[in-house]
C-alpha atoms as a PDB file:
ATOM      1  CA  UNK A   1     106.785  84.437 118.228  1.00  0.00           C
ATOM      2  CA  UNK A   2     104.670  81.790 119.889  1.00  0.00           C
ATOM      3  CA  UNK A   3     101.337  80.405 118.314  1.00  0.00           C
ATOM      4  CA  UNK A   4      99.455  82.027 121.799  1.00  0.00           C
ATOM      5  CA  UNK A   5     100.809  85.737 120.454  1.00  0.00           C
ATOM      6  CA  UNK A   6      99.694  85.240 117.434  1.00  0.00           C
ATOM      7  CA  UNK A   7      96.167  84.359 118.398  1.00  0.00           C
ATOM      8  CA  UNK A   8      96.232  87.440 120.657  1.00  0.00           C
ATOM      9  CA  UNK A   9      97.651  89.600 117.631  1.00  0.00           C
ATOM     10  CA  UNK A  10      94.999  88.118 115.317  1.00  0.00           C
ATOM     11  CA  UNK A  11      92.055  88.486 117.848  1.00  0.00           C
ATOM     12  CA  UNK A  12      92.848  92.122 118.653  1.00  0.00           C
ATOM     13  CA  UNK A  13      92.895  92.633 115.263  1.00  0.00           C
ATOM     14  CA  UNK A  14      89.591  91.247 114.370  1.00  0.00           C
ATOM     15  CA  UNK A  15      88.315  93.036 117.040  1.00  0.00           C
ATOM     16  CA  UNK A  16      89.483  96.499 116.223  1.00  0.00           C
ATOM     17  CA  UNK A  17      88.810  95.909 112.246  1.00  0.00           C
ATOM     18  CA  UNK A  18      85.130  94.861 112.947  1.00  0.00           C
ATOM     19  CA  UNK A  19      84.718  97.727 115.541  1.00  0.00           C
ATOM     20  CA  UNK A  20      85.928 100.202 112.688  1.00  0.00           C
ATOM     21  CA  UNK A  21      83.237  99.270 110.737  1.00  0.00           C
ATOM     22  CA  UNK A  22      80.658  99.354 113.575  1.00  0.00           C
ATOM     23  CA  UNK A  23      79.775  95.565 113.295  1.00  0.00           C
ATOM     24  CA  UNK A  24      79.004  93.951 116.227  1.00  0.00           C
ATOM     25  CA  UNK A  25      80.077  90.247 117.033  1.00  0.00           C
ATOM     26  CA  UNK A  26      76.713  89.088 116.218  1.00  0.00           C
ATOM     27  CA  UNK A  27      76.283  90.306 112.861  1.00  0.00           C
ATOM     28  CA  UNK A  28      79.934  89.225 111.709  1.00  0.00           C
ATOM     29  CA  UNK A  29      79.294  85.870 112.691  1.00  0.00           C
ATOM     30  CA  UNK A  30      75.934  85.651 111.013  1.00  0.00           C
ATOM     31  CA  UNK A  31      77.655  87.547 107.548  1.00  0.00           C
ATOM     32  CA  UNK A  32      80.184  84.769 107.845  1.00  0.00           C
ATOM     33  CA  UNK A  33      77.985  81.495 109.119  1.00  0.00           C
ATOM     34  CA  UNK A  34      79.529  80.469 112.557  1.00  0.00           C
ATOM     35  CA  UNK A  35      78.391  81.101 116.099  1.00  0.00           C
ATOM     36  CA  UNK A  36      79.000  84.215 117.222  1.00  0.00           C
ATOM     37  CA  UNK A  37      80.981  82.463 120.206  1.00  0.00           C
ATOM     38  CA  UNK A  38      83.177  81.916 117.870  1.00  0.00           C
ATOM     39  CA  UNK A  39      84.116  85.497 116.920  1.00  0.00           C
ATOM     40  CA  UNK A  40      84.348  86.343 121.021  1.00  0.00           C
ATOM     41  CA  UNK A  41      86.668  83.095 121.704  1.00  0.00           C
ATOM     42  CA  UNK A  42      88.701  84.518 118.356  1.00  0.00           C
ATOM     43  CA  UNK A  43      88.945  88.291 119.637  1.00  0.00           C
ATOM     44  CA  UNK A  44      90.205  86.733 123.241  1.00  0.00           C
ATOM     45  CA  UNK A  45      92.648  84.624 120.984  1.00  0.00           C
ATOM     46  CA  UNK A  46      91.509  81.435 122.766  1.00  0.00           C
ATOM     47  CA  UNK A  47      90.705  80.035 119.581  1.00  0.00           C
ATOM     48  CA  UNK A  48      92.528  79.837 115.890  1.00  0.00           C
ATOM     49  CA  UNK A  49      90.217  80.233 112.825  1.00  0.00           C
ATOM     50  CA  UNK A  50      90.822  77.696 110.023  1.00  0.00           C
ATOM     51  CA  UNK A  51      91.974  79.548 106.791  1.00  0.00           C
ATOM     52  CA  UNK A  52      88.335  79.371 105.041  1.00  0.00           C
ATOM     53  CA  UNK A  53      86.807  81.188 108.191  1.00  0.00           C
ATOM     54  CA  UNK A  54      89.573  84.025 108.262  1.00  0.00           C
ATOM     55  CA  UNK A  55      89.298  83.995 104.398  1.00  0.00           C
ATOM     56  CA  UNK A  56      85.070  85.203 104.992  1.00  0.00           C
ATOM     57  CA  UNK A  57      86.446  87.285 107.704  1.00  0.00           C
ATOM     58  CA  UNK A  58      88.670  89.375 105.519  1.00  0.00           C
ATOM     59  CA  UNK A  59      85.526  89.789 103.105  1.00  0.00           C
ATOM     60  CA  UNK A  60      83.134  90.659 105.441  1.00  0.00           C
ATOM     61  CA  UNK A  61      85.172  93.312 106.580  1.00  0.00           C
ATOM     62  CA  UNK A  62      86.537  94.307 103.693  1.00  0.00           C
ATOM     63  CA  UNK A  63      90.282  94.296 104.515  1.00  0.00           C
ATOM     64  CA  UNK A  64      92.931  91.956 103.278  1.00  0.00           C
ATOM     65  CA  UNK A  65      94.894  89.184 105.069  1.00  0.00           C
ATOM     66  CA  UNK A  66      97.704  91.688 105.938  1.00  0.00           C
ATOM     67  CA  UNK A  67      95.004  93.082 108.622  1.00  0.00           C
ATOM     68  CA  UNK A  68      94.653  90.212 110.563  1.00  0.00           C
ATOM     69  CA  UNK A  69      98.234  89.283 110.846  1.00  0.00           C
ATOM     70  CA  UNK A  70      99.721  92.596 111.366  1.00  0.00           C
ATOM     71  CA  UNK A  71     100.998  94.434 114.722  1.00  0.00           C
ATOM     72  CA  UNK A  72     101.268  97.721 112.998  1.00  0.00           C
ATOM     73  CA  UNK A  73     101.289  98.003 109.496  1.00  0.00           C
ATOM     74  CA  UNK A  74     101.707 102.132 109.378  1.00  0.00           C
ATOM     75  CA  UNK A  75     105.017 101.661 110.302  1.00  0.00           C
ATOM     76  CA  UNK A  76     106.182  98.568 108.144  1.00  0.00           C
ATOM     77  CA  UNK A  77     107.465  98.616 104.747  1.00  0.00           C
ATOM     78  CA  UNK A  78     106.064  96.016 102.409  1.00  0.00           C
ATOM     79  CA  UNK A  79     108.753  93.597 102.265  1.00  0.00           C
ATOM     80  CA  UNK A  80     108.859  93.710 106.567  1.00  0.00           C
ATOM     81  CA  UNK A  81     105.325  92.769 106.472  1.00  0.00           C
ATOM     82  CA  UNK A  82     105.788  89.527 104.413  1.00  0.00           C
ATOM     83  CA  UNK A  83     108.470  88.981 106.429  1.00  0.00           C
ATOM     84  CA  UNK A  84     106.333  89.229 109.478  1.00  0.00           C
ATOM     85  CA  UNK A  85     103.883  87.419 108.249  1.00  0.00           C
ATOM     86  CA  UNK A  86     105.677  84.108 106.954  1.00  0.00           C
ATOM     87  CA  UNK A  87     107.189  84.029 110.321  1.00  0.00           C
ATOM     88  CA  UNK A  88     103.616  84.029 111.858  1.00  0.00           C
ATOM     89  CA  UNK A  89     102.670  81.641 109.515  1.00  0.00           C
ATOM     90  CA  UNK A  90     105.775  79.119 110.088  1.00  0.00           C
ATOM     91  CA  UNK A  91     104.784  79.193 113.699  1.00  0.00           C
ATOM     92  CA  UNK A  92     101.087  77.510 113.748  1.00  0.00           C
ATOM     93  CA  UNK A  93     100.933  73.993 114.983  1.00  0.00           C
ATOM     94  CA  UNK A  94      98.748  72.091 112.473  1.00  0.00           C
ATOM     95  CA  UNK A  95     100.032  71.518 109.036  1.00  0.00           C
ATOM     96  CA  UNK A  96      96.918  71.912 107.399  1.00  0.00           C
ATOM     97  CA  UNK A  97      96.111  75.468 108.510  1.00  0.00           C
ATOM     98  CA  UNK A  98      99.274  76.674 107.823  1.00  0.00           C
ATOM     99  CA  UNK A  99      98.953  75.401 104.477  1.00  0.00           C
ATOM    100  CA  UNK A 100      95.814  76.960 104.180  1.00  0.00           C
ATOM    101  CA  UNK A 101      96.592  79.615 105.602  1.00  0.00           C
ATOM    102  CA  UNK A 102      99.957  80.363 103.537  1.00  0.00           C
ATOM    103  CA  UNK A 103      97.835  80.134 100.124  1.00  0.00           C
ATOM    104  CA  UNK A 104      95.467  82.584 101.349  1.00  0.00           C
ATOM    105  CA  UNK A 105      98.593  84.805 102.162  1.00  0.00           C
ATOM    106  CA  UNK A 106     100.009  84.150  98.330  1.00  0.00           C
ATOM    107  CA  UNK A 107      96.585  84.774  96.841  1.00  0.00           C
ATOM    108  CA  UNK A 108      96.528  88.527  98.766  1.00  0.00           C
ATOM    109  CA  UNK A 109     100.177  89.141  97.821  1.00  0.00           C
ATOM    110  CA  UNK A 110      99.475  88.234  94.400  1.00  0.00           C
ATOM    111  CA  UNK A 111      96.563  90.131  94.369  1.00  0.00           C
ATOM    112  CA  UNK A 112      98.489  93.099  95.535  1.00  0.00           C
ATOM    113  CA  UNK A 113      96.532  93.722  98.338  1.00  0.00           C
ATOM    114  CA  UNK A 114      98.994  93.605 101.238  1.00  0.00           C
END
């Protein structure tokens, strides 16, 4: 999977999480402290969120990692899902956020809440 689908995966799924909970773009980014161009460029999936940004995203929304990354996760059984996911996460570019990004993963699996 290439980093581009990814963004698009993890955009539409910001997009449909936040509209489930009736939050517009505006308010997300001002729960979460960055411009709310931000949290369009994100839903387009012209842009990549560090790990600390998706991190207040999954708060604010109250839903775990596993929502951001996921294409469907009716349909997945637990172990196809981490799967999925560490193959999303081997594909980003920079180091750093994957890094980042692969602890925040841990701390939600660990956590049981994927």
């Amino acid at each position: 999977m290439q980093e581009i689908e990814i963004k698009k995966i993890l955009g539409n799924n910001i997009r449909l999480q936040r509209q489930k909970k009736n939050i517009s773009q505006t308010e997300l980014a001002k729960i979460i402290g960055i411009h709310q161009n931000s949290i369009s460029r994100m839903e387009k999936g012209d842009f990549f969120a560090n790990a600390s940004t998706l991190a207040n995203i999954t708060k604010a929304l109250d839903i775990s990692i596993q929502d951001l990354f996921s294409c469907n996760i009716e349909c997945k059984s637990k172990e196809a899902l981490y799967d999925e996911n560490l193959c999303l996460i081997e594909n980003i570019k920079n180091d750093k956020d994957k890094l980042q990004i692969l602890n925040l993963f841990l701390i939600c699996l660990n956590n049981n809440k994927l």
